[in-house]
N, C-alpha and C. Protein backbone atom coordinates (compact mmCIF):
# COMPACT_ATOMS: atom_id res chain seq x y z
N UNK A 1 138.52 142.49 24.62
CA UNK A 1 137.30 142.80 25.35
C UNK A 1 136.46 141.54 25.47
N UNK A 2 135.82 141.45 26.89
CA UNK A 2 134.85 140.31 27.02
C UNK A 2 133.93 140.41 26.78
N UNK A 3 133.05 139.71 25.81
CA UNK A 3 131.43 140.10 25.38
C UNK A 3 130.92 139.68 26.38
N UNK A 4 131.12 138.69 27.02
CA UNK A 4 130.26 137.77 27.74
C UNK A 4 129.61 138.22 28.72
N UNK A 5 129.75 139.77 29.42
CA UNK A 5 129.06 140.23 30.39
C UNK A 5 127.86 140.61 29.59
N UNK A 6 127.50 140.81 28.36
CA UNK A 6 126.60 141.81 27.84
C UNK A 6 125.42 140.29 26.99
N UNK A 7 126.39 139.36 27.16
CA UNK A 7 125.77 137.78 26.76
C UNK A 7 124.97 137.53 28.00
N UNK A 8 125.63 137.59 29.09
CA UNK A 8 124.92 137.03 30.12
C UNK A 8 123.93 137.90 30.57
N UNK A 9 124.00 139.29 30.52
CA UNK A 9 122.55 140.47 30.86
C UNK A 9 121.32 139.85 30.28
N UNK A 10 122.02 139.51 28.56
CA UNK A 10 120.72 139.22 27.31
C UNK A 10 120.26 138.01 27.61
N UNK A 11 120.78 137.05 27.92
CA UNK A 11 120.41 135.67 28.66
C UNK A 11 120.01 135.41 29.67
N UNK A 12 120.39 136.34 30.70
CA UNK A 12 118.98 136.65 31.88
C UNK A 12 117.82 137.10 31.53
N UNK A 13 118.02 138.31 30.97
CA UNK A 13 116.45 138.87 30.56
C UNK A 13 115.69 137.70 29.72
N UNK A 14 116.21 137.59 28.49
CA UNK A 14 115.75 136.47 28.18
C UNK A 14 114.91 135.42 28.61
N UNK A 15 115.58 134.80 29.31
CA UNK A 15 115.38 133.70 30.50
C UNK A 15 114.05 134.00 31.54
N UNK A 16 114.28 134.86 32.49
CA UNK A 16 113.22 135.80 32.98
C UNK A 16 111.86 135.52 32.36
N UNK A 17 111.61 136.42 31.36
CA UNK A 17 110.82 136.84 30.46
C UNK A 17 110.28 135.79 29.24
N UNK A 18 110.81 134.64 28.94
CA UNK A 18 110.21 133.36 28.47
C UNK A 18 109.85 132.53 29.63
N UNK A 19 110.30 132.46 31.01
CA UNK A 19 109.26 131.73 31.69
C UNK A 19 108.34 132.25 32.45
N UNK A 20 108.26 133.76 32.20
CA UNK A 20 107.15 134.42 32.86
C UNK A 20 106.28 134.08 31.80
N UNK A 21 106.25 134.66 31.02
CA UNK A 21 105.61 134.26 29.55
C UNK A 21 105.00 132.94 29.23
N UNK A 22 105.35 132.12 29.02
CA UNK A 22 105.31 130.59 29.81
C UNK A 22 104.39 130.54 30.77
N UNK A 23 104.72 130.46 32.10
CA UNK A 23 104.37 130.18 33.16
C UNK A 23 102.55 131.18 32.77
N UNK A 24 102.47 132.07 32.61
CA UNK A 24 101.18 132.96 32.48
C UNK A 24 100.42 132.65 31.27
N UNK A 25 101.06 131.87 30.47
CA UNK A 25 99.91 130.86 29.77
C UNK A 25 99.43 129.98 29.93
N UNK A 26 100.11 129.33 31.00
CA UNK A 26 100.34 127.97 31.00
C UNK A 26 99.03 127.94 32.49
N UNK A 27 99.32 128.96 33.19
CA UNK A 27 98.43 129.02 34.53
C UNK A 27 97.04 129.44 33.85
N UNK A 28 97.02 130.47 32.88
CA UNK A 28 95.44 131.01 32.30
C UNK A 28 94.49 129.83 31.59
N UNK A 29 95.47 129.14 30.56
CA UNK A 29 94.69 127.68 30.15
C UNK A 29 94.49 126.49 30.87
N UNK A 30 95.26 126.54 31.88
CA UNK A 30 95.80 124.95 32.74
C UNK A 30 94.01 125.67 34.00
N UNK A 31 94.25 126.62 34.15
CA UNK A 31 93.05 126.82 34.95
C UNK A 31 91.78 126.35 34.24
N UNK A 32 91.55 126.13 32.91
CA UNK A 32 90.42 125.94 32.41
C UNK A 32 90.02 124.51 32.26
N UNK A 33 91.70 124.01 31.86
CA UNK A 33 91.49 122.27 32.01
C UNK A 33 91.19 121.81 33.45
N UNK A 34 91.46 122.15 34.77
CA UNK A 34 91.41 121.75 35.27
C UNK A 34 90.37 122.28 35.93
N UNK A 35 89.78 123.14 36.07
CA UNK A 35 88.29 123.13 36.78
C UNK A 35 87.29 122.04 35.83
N UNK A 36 87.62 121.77 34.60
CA UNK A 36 86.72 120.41 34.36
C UNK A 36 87.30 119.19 34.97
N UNK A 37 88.08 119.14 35.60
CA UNK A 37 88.77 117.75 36.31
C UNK A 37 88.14 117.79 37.19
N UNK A 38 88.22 118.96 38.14
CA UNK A 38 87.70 119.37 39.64
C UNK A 38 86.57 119.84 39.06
N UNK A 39 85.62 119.89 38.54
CA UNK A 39 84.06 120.64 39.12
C UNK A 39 83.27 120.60 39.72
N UNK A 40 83.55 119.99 40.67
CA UNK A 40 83.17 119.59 42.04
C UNK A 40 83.69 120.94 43.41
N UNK A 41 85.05 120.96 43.15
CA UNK A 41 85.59 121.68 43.71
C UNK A 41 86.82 122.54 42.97
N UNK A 42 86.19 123.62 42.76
CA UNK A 42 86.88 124.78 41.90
C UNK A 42 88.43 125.35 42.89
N UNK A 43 87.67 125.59 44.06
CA UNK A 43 89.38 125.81 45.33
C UNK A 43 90.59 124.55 44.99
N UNK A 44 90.15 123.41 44.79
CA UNK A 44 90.95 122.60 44.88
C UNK A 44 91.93 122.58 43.07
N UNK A 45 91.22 123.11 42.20
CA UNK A 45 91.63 123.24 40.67
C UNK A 45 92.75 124.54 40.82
N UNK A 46 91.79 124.92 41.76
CA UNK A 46 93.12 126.69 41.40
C UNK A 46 93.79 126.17 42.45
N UNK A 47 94.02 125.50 43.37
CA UNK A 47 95.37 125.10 44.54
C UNK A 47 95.84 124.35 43.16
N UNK A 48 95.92 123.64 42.88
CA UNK A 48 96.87 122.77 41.63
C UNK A 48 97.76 123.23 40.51
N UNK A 49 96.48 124.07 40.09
CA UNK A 49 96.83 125.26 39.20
C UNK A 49 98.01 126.24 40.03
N UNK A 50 98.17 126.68 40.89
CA UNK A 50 98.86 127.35 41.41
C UNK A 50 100.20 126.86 41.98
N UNK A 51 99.98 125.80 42.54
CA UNK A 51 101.11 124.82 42.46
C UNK A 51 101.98 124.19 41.44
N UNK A 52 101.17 123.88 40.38
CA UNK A 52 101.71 123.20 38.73
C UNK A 52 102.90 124.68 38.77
N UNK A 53 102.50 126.22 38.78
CA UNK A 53 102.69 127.37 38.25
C UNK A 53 104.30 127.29 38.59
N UNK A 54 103.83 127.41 40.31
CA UNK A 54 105.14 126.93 41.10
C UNK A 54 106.28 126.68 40.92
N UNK A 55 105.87 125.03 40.37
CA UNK A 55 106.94 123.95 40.27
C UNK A 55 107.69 124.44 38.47
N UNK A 56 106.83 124.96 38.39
CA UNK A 56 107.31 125.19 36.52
C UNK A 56 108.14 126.43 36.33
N UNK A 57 108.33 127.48 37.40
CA UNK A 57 109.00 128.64 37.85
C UNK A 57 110.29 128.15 38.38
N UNK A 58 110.04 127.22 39.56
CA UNK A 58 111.14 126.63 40.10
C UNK A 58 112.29 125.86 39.08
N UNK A 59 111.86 124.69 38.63
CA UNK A 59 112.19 124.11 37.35
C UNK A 59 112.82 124.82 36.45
N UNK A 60 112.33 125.79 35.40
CA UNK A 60 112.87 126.37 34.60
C UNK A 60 113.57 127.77 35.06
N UNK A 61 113.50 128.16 36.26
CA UNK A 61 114.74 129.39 36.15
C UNK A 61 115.59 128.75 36.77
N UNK A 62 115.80 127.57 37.56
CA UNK A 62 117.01 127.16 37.91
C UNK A 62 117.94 126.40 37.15
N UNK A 63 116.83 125.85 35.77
CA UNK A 63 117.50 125.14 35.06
C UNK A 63 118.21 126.33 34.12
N UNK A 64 117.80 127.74 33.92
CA UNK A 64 117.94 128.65 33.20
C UNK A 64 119.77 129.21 33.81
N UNK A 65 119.48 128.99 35.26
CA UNK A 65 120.57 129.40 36.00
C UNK A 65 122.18 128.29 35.34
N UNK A 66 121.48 127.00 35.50
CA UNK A 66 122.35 125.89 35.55
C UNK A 66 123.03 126.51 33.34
N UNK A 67 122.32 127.33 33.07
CA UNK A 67 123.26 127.15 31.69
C UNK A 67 124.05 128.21 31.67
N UNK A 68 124.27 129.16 32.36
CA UNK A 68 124.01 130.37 32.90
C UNK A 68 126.14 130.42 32.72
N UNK A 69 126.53 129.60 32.96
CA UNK A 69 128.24 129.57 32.62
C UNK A 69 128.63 129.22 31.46
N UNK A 70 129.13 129.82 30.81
CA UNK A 70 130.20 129.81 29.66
C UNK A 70 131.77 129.95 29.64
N UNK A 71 132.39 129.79 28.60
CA UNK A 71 133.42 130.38 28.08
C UNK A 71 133.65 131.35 27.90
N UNK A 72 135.00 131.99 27.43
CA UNK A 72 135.44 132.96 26.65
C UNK A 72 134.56 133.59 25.66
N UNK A 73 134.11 134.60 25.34
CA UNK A 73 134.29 135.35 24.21
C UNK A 73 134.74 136.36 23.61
N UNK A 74 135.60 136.40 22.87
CA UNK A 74 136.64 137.42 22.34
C UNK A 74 135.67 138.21 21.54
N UNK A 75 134.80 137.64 20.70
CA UNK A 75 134.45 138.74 19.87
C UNK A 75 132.52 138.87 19.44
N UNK A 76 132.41 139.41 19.04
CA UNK A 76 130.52 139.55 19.24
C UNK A 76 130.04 138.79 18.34
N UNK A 77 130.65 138.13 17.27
CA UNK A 77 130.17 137.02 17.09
C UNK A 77 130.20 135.66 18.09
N UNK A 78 131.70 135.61 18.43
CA UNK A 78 131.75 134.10 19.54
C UNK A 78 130.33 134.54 20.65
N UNK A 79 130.15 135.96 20.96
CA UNK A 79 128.97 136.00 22.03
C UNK A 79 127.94 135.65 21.80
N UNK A 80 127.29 136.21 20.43
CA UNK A 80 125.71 136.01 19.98
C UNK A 80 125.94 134.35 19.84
N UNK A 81 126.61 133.76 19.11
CA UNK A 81 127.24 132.14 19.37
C UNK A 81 126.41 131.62 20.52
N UNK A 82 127.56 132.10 21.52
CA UNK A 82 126.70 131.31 23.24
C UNK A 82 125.45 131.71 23.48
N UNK A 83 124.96 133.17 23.01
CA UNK A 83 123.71 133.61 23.86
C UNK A 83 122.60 132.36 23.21
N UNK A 84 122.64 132.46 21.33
CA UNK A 84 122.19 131.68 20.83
C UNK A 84 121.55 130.02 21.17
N UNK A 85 123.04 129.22 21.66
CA UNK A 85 122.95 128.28 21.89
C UNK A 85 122.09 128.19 23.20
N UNK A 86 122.22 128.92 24.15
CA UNK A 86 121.83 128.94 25.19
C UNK A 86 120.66 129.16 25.39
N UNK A 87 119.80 130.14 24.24
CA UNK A 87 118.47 130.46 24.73
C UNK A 87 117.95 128.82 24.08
N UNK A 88 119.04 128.33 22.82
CA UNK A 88 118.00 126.80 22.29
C UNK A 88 117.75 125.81 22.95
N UNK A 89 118.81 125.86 23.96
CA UNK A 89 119.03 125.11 24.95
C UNK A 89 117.72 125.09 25.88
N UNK A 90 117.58 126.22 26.43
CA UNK A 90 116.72 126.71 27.15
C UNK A 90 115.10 126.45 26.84
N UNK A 91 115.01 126.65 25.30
CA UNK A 91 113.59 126.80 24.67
C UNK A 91 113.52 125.24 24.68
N UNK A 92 114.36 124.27 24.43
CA UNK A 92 114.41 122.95 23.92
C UNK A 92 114.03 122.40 25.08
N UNK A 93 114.54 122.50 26.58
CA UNK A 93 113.98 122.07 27.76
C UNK A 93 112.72 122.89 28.13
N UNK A 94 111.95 123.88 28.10
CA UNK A 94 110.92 124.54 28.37
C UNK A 94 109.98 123.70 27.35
N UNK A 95 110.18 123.28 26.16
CA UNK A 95 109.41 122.47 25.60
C UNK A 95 108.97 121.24 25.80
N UNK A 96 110.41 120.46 26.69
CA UNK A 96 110.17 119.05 26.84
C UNK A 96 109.50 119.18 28.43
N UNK A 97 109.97 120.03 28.94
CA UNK A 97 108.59 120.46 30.59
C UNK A 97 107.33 120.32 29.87
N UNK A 98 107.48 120.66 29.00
CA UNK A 98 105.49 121.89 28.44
C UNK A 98 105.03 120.21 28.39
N UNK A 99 105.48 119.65 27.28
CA UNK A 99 104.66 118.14 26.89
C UNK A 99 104.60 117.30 28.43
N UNK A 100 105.69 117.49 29.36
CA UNK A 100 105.61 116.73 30.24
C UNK A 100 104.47 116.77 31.00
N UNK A 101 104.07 118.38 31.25
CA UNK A 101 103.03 118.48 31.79
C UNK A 101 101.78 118.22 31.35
N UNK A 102 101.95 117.99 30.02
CA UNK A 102 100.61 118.24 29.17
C UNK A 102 100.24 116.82 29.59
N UNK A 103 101.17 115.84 29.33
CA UNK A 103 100.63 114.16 29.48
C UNK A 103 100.65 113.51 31.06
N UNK A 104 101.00 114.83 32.16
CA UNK A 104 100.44 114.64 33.40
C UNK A 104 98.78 115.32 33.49
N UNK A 105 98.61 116.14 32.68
CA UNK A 105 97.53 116.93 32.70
C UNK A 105 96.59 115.75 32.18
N UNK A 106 96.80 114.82 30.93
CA UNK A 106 95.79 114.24 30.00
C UNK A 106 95.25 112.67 30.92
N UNK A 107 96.82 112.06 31.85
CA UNK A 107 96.49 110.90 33.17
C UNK A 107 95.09 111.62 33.82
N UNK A 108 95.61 112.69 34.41
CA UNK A 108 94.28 113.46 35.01
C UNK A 108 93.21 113.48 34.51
N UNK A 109 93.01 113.77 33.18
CA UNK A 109 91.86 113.68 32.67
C UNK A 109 91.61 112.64 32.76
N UNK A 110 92.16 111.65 32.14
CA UNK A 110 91.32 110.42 31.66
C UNK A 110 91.36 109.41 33.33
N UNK A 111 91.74 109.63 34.17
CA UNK A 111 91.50 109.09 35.40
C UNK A 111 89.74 109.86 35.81
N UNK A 112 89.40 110.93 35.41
CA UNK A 112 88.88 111.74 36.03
C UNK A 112 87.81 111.17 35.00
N UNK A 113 87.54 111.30 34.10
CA UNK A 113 86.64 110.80 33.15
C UNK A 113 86.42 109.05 33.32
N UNK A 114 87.35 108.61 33.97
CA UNK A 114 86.90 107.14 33.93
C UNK A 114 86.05 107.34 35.61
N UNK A 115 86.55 107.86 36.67
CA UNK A 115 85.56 107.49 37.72
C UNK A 115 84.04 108.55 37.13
N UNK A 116 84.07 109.27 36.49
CA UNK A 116 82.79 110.38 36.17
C UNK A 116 82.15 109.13 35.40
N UNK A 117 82.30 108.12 34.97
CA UNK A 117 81.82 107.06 33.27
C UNK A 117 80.59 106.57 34.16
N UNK A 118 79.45 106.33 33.60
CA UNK A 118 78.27 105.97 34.12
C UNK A 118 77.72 105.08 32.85
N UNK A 119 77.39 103.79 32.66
CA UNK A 119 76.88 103.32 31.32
C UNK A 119 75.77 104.01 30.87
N UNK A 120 75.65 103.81 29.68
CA UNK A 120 74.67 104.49 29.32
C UNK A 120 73.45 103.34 29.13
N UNK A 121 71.97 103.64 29.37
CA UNK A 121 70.92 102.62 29.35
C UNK A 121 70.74 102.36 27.48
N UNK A 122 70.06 101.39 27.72
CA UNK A 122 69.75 100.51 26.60
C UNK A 122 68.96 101.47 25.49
N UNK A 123 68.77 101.56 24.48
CA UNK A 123 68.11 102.52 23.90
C UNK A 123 66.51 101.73 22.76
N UNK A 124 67.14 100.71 23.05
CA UNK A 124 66.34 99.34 22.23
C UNK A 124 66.08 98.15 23.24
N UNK A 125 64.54 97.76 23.14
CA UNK A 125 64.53 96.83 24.30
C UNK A 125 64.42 95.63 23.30
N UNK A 126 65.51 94.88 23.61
CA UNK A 126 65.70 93.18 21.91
C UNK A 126 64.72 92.32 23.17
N UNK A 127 63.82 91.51 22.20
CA UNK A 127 63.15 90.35 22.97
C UNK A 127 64.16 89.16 23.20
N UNK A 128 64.03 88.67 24.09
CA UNK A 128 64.61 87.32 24.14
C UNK A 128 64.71 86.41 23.12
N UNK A 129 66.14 85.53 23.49
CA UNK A 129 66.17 84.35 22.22
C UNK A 129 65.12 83.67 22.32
N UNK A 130 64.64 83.09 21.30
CA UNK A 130 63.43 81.79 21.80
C UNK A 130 64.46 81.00 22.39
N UNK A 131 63.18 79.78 22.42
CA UNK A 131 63.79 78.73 23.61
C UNK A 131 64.31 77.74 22.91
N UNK A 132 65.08 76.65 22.93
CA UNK A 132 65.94 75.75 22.18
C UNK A 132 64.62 74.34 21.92
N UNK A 133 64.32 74.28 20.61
CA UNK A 133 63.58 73.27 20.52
C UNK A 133 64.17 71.54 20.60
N UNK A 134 63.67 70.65 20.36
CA UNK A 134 64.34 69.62 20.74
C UNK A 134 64.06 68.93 19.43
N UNK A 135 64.95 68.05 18.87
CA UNK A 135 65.30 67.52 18.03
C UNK A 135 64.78 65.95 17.58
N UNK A 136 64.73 65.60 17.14
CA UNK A 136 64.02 64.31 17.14
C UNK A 136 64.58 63.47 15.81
N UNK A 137 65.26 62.24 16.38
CA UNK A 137 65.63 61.25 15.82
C UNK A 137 64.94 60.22 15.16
């Protein structure tokens, strides 16, 4: 008997359901960072936000797809085996997306915080040096 049809059901759902999961945290907090980027323009934070959502849907269920072939399995251990490897697989790239985005998210910030930077005024007014006296030989 082939396990592997009942591997691959559990590895879709799976799959599915960690980047929905994912993706709906990632859009509820990413909306909060980024209307402080944009607070100027809130339409333009949620177009980004909605787009980031997008690309991170696209990305991870196709990459979900791409693991999506296996081998043989004869027996329900060799299955839980692949399903195993496959969801680590899976979680291990959904992780290295997550940071990726995070340190496209933090450029943003700190681009966004450097044109917002305004010096700050003097808080102490220092008198001038005196004037250089002259020396005498």
């Amino acid at each position: 008997m082939n396990y592997l049809i009942w591997t691959h059901v559990a590895y879709g759902i799976a799959a599915v359901m960690l980047t929905a999961v994912l993706a709906r945290t990632l859009f509820r907090h990413g909306a909060l960072f980024l209307e402080s980027v944009f607070e100027d323009n809130a339409r333009m934070a949620n177009a980004v936000n909605r787009l980031l959502v997008t690309g991170f849907y696209m990305l991870n269920l196709g990459y979900a797809l791409l693991l999506f072939r296996s081998n043989e399995a004869e027996t329900t251990l060799q299955a839980t085996e692949v399903l195993v490897t496959k969801l680590g697989v899976l979680l291990l790239s959904l992780g290295i997306i997550h940071f990726v985005n995070m340190a496209v998210f933090w450029k943003i910030r700190r681009a966004s915080d450097a044109r917002n930077f305004t010096p700050a005024m003097p808080s102490v007014r220092m008198p001038p040096p005196p004037a250089p006296t002259a020396v005498k030989v």
